[in-house]
N, C-alpha and C. Protein backbone atom coordinates (compact mmCIF):
# COMPACT_ATOMS: atom_id res chain seq x y z
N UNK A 1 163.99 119.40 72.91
CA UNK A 1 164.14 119.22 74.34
C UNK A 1 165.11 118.07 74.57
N UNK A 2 166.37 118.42 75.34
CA UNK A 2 166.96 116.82 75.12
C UNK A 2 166.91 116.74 77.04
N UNK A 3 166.50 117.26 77.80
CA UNK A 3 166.36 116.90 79.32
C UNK A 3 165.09 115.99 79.38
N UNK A 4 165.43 115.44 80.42
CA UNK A 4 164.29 115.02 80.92
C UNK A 4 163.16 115.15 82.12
N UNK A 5 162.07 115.47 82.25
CA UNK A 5 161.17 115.51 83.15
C UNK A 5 161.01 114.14 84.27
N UNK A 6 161.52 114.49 85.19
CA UNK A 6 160.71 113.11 86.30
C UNK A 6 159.88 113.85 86.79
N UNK A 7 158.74 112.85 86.44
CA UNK A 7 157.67 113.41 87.06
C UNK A 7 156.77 112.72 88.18
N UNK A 8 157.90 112.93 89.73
CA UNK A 8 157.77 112.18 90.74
C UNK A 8 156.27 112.54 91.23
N UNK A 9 155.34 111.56 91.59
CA UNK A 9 154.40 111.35 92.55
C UNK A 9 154.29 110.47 93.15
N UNK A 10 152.78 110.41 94.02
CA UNK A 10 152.91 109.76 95.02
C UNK A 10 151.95 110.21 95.98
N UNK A 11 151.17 109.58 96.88
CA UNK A 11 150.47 109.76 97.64
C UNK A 11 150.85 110.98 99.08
N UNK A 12 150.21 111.92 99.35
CA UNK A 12 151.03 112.51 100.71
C UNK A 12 151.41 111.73 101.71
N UNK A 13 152.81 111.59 102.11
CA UNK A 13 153.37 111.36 103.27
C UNK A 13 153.65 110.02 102.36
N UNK A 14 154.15 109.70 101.39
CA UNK A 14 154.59 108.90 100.94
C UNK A 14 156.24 108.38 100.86
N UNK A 15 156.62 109.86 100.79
CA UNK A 15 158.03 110.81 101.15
C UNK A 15 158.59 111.21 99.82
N UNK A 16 157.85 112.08 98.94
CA UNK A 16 158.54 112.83 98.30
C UNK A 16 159.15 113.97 98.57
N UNK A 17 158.73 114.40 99.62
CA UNK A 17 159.37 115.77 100.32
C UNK A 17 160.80 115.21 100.89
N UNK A 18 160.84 113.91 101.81
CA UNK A 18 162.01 113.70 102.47
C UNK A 18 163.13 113.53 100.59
N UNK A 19 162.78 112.83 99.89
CA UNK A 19 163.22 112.63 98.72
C UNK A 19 164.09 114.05 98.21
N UNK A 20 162.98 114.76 97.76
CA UNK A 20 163.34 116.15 97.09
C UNK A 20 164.83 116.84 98.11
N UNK A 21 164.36 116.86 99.03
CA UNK A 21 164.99 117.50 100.17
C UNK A 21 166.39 116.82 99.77
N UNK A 22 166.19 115.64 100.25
CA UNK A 22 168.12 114.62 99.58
C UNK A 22 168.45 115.57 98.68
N UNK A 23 167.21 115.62 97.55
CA UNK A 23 168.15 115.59 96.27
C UNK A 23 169.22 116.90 96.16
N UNK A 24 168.18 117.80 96.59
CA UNK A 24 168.70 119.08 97.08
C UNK A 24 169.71 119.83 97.74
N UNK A 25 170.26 118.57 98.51
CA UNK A 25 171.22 118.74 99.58
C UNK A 25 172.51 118.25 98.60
N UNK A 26 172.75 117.41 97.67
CA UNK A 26 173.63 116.91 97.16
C UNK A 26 173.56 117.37 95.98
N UNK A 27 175.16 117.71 95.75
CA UNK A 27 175.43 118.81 94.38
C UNK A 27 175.24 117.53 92.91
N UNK A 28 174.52 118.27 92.26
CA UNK A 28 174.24 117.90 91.35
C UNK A 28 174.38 118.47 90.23
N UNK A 29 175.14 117.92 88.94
CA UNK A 29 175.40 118.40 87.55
C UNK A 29 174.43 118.78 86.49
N UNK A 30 173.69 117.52 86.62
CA UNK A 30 172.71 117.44 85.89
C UNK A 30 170.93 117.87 86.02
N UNK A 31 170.73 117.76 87.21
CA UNK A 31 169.84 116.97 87.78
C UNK A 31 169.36 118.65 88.25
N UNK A 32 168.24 119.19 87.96
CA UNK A 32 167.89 120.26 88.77
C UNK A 32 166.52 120.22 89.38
N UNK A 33 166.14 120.49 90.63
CA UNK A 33 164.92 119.60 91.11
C UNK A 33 164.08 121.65 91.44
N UNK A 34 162.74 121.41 90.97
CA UNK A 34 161.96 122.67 90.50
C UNK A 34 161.28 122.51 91.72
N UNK A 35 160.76 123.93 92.09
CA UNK A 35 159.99 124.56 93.26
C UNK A 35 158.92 124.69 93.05
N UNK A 36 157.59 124.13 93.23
CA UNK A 36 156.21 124.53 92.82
C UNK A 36 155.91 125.40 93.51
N UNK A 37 155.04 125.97 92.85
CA UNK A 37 153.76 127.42 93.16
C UNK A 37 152.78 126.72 93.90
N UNK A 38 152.37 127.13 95.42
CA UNK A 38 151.12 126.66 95.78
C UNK A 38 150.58 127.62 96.58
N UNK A 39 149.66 127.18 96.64
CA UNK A 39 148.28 128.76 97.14
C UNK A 39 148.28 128.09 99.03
N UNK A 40 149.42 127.54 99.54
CA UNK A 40 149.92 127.67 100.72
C UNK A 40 150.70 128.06 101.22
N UNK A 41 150.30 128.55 102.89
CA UNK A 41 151.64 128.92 103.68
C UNK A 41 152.81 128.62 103.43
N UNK A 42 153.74 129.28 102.91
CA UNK A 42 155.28 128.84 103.44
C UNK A 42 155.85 128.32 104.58
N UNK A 43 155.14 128.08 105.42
CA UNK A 43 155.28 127.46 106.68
C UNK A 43 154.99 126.55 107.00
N UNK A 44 153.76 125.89 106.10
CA UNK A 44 152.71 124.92 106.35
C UNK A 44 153.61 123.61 105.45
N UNK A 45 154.02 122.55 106.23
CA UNK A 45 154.51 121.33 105.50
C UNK A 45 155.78 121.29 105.58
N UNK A 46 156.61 120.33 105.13
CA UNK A 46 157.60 120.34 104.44
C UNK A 46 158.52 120.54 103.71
N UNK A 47 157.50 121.16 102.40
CA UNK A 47 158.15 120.63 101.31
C UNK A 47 158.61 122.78 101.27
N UNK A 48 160.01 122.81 100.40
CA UNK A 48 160.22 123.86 99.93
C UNK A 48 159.71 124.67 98.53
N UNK A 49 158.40 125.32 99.02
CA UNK A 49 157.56 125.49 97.85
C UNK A 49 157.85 127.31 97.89
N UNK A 50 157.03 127.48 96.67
CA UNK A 50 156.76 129.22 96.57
C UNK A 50 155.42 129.41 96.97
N UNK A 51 154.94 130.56 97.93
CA UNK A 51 153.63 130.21 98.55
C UNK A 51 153.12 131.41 97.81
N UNK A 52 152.12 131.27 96.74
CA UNK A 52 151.39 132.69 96.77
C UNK A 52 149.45 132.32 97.32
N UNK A 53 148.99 133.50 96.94
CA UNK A 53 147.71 133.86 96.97
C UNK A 53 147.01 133.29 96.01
N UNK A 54 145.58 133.05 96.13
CA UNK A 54 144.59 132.60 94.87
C UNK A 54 145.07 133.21 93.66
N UNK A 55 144.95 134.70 94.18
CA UNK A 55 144.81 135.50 93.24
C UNK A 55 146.35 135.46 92.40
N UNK A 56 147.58 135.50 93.39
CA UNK A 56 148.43 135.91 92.32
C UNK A 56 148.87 134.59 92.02
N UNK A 57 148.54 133.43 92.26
CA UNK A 57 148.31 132.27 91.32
C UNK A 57 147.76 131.80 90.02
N UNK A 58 146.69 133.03 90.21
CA UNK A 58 145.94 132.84 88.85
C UNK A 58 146.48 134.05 88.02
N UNK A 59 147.11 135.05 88.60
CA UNK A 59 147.84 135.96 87.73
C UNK A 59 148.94 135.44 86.59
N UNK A 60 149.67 134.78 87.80
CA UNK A 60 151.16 133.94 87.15
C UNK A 60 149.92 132.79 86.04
N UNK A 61 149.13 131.76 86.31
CA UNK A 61 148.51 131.16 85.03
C UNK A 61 148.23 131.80 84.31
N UNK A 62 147.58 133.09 84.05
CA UNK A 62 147.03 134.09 82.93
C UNK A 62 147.77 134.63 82.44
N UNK A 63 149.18 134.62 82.80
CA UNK A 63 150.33 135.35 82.34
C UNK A 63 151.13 134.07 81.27
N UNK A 64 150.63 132.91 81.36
CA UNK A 64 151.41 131.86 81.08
C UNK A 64 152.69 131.76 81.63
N UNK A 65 152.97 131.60 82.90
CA UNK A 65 153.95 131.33 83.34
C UNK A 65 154.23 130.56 84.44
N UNK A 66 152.71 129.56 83.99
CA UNK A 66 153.43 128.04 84.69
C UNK A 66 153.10 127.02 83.73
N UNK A 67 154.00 126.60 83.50
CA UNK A 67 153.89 125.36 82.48
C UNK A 67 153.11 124.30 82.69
N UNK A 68 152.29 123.59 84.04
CA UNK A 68 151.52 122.77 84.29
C UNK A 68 151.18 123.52 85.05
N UNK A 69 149.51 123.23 85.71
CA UNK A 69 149.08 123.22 87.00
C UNK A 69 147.76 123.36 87.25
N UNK A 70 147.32 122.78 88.50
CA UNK A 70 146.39 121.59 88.52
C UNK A 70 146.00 122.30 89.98
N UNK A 71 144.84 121.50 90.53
CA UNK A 71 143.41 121.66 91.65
C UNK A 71 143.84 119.93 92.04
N UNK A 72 144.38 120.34 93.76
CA UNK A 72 144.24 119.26 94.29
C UNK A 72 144.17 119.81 95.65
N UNK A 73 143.11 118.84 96.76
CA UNK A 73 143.18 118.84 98.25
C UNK A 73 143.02 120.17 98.42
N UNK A 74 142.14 121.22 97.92
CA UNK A 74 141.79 122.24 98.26
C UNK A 74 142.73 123.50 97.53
N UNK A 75 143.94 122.83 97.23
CA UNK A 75 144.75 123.98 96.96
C UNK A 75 145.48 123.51 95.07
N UNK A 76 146.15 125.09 94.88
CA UNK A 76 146.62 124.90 93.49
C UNK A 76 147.84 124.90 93.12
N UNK A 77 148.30 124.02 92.66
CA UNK A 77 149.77 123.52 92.96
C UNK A 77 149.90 124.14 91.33
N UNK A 78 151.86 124.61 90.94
CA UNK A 78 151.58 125.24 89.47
C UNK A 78 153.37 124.83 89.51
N UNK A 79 154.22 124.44 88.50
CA UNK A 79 155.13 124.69 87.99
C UNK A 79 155.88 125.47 87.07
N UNK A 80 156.69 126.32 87.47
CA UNK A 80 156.70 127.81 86.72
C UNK A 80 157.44 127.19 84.89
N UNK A 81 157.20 127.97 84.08
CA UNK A 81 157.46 127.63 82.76
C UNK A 81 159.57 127.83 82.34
N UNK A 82 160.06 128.01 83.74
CA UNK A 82 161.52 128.14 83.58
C UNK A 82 161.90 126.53 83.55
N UNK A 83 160.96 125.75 84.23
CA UNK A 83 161.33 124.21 83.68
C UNK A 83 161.46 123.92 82.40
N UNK A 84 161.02 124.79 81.26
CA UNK A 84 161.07 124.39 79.67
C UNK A 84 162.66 124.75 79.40
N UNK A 85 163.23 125.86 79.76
CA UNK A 85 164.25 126.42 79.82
C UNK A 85 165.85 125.73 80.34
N UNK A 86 165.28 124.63 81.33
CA UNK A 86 166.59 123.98 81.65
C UNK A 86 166.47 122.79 81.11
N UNK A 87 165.36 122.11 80.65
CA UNK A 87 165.23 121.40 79.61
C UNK A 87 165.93 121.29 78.64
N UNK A 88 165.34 122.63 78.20
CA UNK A 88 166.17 122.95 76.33
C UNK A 88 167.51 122.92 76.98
N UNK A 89 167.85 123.19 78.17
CA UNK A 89 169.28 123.72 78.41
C UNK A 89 169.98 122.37 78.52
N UNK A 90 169.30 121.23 78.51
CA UNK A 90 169.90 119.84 78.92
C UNK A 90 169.96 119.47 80.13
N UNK A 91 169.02 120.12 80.97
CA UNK A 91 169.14 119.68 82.14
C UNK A 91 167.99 118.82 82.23
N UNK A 92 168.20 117.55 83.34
CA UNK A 92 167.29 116.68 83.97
C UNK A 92 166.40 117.52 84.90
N UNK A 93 165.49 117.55 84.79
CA UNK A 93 164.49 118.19 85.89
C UNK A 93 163.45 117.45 86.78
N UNK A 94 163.76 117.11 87.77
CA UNK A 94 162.63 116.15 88.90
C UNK A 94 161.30 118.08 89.39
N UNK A 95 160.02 117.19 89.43
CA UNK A 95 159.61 117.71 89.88
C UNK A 95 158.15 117.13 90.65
N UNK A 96 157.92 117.52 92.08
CA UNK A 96 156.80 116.86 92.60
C UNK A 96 155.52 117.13 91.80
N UNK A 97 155.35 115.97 91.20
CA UNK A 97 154.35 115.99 90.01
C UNK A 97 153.02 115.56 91.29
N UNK A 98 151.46 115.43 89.86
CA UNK A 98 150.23 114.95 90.59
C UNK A 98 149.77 113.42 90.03
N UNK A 99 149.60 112.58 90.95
CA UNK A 99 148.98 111.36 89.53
C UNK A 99 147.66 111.82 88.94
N UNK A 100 146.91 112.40 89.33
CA UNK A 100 145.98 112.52 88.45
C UNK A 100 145.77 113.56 87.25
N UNK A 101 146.99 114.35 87.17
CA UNK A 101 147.34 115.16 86.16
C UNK A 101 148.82 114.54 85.69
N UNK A 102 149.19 113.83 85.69
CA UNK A 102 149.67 112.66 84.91
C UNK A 102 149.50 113.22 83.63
N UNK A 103 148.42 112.59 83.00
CA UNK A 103 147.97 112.92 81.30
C UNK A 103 148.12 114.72 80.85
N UNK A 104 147.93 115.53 81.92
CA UNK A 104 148.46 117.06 81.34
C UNK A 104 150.26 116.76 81.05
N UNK A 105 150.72 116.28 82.08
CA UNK A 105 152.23 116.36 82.23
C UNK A 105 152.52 115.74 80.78
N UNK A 106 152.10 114.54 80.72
CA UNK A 106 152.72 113.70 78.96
C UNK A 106 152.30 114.00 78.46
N UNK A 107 150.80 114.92 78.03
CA UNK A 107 150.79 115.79 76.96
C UNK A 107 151.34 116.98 76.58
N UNK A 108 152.28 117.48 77.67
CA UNK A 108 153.36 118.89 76.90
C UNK A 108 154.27 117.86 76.95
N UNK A 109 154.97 117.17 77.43
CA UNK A 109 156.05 116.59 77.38
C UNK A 109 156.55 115.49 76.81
N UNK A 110 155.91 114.93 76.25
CA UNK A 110 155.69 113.52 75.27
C UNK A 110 156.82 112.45 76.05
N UNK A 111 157.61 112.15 75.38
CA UNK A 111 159.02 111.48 75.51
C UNK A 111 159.73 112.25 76.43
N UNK A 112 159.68 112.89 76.75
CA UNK A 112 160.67 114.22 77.72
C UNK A 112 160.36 113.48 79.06
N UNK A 113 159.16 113.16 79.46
CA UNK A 113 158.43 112.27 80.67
C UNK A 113 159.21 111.56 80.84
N UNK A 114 159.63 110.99 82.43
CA UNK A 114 159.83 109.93 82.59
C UNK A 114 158.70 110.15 84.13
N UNK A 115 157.70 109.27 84.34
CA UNK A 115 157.07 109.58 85.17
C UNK A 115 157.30 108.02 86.50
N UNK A 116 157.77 108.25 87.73
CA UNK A 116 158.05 107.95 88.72
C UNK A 116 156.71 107.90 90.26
N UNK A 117 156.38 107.13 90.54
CA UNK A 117 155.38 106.81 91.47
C UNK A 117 155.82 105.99 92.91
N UNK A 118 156.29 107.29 93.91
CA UNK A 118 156.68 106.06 95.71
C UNK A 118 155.13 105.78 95.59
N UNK A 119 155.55 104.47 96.30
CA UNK A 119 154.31 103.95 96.83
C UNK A 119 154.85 103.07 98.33
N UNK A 120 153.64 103.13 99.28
CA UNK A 120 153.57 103.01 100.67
C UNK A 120 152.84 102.63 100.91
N UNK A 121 153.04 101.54 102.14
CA UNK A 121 151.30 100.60 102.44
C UNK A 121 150.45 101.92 102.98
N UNK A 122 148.75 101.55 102.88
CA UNK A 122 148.10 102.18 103.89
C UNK A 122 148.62 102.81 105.35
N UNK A 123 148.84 101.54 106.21
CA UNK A 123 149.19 101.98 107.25
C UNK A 123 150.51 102.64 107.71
N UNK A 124 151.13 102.60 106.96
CA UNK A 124 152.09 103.68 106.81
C UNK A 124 152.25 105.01 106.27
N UNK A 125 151.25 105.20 105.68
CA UNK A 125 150.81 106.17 104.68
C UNK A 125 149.58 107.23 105.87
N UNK A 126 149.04 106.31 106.64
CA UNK A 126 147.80 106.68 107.35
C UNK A 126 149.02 107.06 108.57
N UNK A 127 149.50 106.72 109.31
CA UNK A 127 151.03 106.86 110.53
C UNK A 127 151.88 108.72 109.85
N UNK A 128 152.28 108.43 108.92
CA UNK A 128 152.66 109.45 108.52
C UNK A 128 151.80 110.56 108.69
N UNK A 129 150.71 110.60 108.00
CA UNK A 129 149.87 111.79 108.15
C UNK A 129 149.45 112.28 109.45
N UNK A 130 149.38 111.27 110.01
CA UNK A 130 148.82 111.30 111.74
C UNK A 130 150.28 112.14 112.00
N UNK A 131 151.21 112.02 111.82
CA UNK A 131 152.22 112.17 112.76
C UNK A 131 152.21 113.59 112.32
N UNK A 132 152.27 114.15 111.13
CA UNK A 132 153.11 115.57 110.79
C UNK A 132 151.83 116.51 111.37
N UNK A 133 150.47 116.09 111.73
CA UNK A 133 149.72 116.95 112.00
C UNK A 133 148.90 118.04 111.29
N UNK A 134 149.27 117.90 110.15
CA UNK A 134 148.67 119.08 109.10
C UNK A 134 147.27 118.32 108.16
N UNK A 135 146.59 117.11 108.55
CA UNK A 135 145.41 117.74 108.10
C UNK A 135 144.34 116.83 109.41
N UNK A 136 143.20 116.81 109.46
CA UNK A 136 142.16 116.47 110.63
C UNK A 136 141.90 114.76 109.87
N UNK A 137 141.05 114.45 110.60
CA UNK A 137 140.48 112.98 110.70
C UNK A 137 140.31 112.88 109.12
N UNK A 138 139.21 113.58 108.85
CA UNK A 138 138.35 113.35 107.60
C UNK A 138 139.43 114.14 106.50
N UNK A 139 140.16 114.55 106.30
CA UNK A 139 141.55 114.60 105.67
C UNK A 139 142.30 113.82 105.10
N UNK A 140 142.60 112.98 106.29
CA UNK A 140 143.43 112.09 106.23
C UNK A 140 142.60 110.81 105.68
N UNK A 141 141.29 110.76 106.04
CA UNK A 141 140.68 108.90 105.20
C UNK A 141 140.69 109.96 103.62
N UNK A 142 140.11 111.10 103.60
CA UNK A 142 140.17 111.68 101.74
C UNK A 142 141.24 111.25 101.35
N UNK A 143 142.41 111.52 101.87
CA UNK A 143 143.64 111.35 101.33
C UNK A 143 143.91 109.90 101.31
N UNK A 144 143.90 109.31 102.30
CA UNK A 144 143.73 107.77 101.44
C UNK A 144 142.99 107.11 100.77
N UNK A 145 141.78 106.89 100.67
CA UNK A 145 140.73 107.03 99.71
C UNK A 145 141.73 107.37 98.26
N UNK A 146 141.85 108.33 98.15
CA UNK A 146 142.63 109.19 96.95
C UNK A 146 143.77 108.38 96.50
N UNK A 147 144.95 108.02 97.22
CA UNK A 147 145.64 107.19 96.96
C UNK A 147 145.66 105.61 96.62
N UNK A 148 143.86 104.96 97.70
CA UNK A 148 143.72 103.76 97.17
C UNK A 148 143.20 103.70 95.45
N UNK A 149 143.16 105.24 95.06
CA UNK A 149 142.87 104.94 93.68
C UNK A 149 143.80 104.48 92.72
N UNK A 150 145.02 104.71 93.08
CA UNK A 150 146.36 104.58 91.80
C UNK A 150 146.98 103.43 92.36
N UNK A 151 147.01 102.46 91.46
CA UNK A 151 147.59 101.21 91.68
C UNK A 151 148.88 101.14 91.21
N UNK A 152 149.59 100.24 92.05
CA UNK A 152 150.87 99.90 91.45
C UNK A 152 151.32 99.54 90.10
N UNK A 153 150.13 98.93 89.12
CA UNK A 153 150.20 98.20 88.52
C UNK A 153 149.94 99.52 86.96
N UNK A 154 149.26 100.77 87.35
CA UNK A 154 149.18 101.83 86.29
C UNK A 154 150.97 102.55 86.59
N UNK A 155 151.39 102.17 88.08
CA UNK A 155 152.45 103.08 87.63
C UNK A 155 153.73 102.33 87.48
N UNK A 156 153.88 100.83 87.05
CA UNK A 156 154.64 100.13 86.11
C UNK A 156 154.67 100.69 84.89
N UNK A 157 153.18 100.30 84.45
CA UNK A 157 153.03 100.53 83.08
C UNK A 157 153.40 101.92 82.72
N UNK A 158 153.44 102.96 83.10
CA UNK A 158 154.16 104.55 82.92
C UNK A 158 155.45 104.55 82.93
N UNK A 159 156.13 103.43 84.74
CA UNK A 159 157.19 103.34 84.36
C UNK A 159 158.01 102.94 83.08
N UNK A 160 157.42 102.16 82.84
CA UNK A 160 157.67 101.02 81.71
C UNK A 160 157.78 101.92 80.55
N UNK A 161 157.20 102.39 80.15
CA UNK A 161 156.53 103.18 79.05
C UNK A 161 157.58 104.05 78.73
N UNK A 162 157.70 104.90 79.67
CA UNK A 162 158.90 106.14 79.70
C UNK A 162 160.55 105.30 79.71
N UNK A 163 160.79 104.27 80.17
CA UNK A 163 162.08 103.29 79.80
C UNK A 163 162.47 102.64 78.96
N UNK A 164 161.32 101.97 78.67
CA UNK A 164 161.63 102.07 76.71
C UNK A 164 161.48 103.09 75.77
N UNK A 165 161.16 104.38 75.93
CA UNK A 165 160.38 105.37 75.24
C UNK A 165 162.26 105.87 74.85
N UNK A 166 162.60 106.33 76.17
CA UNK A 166 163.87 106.52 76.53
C UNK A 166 165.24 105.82 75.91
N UNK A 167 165.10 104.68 75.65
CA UNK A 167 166.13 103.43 75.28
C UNK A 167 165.91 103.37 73.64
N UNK A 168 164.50 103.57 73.31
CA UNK A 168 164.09 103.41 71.82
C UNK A 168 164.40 102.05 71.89
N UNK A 169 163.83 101.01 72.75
CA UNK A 169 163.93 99.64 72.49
C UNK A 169 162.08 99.27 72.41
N UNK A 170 162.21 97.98 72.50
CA UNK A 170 160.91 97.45 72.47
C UNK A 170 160.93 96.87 74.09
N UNK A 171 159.70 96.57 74.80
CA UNK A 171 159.33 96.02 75.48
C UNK A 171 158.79 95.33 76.00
């Protein structure tokens, strides 16, 4: 594998969607930014996803043909296995990763990882969600709740980790 995985997360409404979206818009050589599988509307959010069904979500997993994917906030987010493919191909690949499947991601990907974490105060984080309208009261404290779990200070150390991993220096 000589590409690399960013494996951007981040709390919702943190702005990885406004992020992705940039990246997307500006031609890029290297850099190819992947579309997740989620068992939501195509309509619902932001972000430019592939929307299927429970069912043909769990088809595409049983078929092996998503290389990660994970149970979050009700729904099942999946990255299709053509990310291995532009990898091998030398391409950089960003993709809206999960922090708490973190440890699935660096275990297919070892060194290939470079894992990336926005972070946003509360009340900006809590403003955002209010504003886009897509989830209710008790939504929105889950979702922060959820985010007051990952500290800045675990996603140095990842950063960190994947920059020397990368450099083959010491740190």
């Amino acid at each position: 594998m000589t590409g690399k995985l960013i494996w951007l997360m981040g709390a919702s409404g943190s702005g990885k969607d406004s992020l992705l979206t940039e990246l997307r818009q500006r031609e890029q050589t290297q850099l190819l930014v992947a579309h997740r599988y989620i068992t939501r509307a195509a309509s619902a959010g932001s972000e430019n996803h592939i929307a299927l069904s429970e069912q043909e979500f769990f088809t595409r997993a049983g078929q092996n043909l998503l290389a990660l994917s994970w149970h979050a906030n009700g729904l099942y987010y999946g990255v299709g296995v053509e990310i291995d493919l532009w990898l091998h191909a030398g391409f950089d690949v960003m993709v809206n990763g999960s922090r708490a499947h973190l440890p699935q991601a660096r275990a297919r990907y070892q060194s290939a990882l470079l894992p990336v974490c926005l972070q946003v105060s509360p009340e900006i984080l809590r403003q955002r969600l209010e504003n886009r309208g897509r989830e209710n009261a008790s939504e929105i404290n889950a979702r922060l709740a959820r985010a007051a779990r990952y500290t800045p200070q675990d996603v140095l150390r990842s950063i960190m980790t994947a920059a020397c991993a990368s450099r083959s220096t010491s740190c």
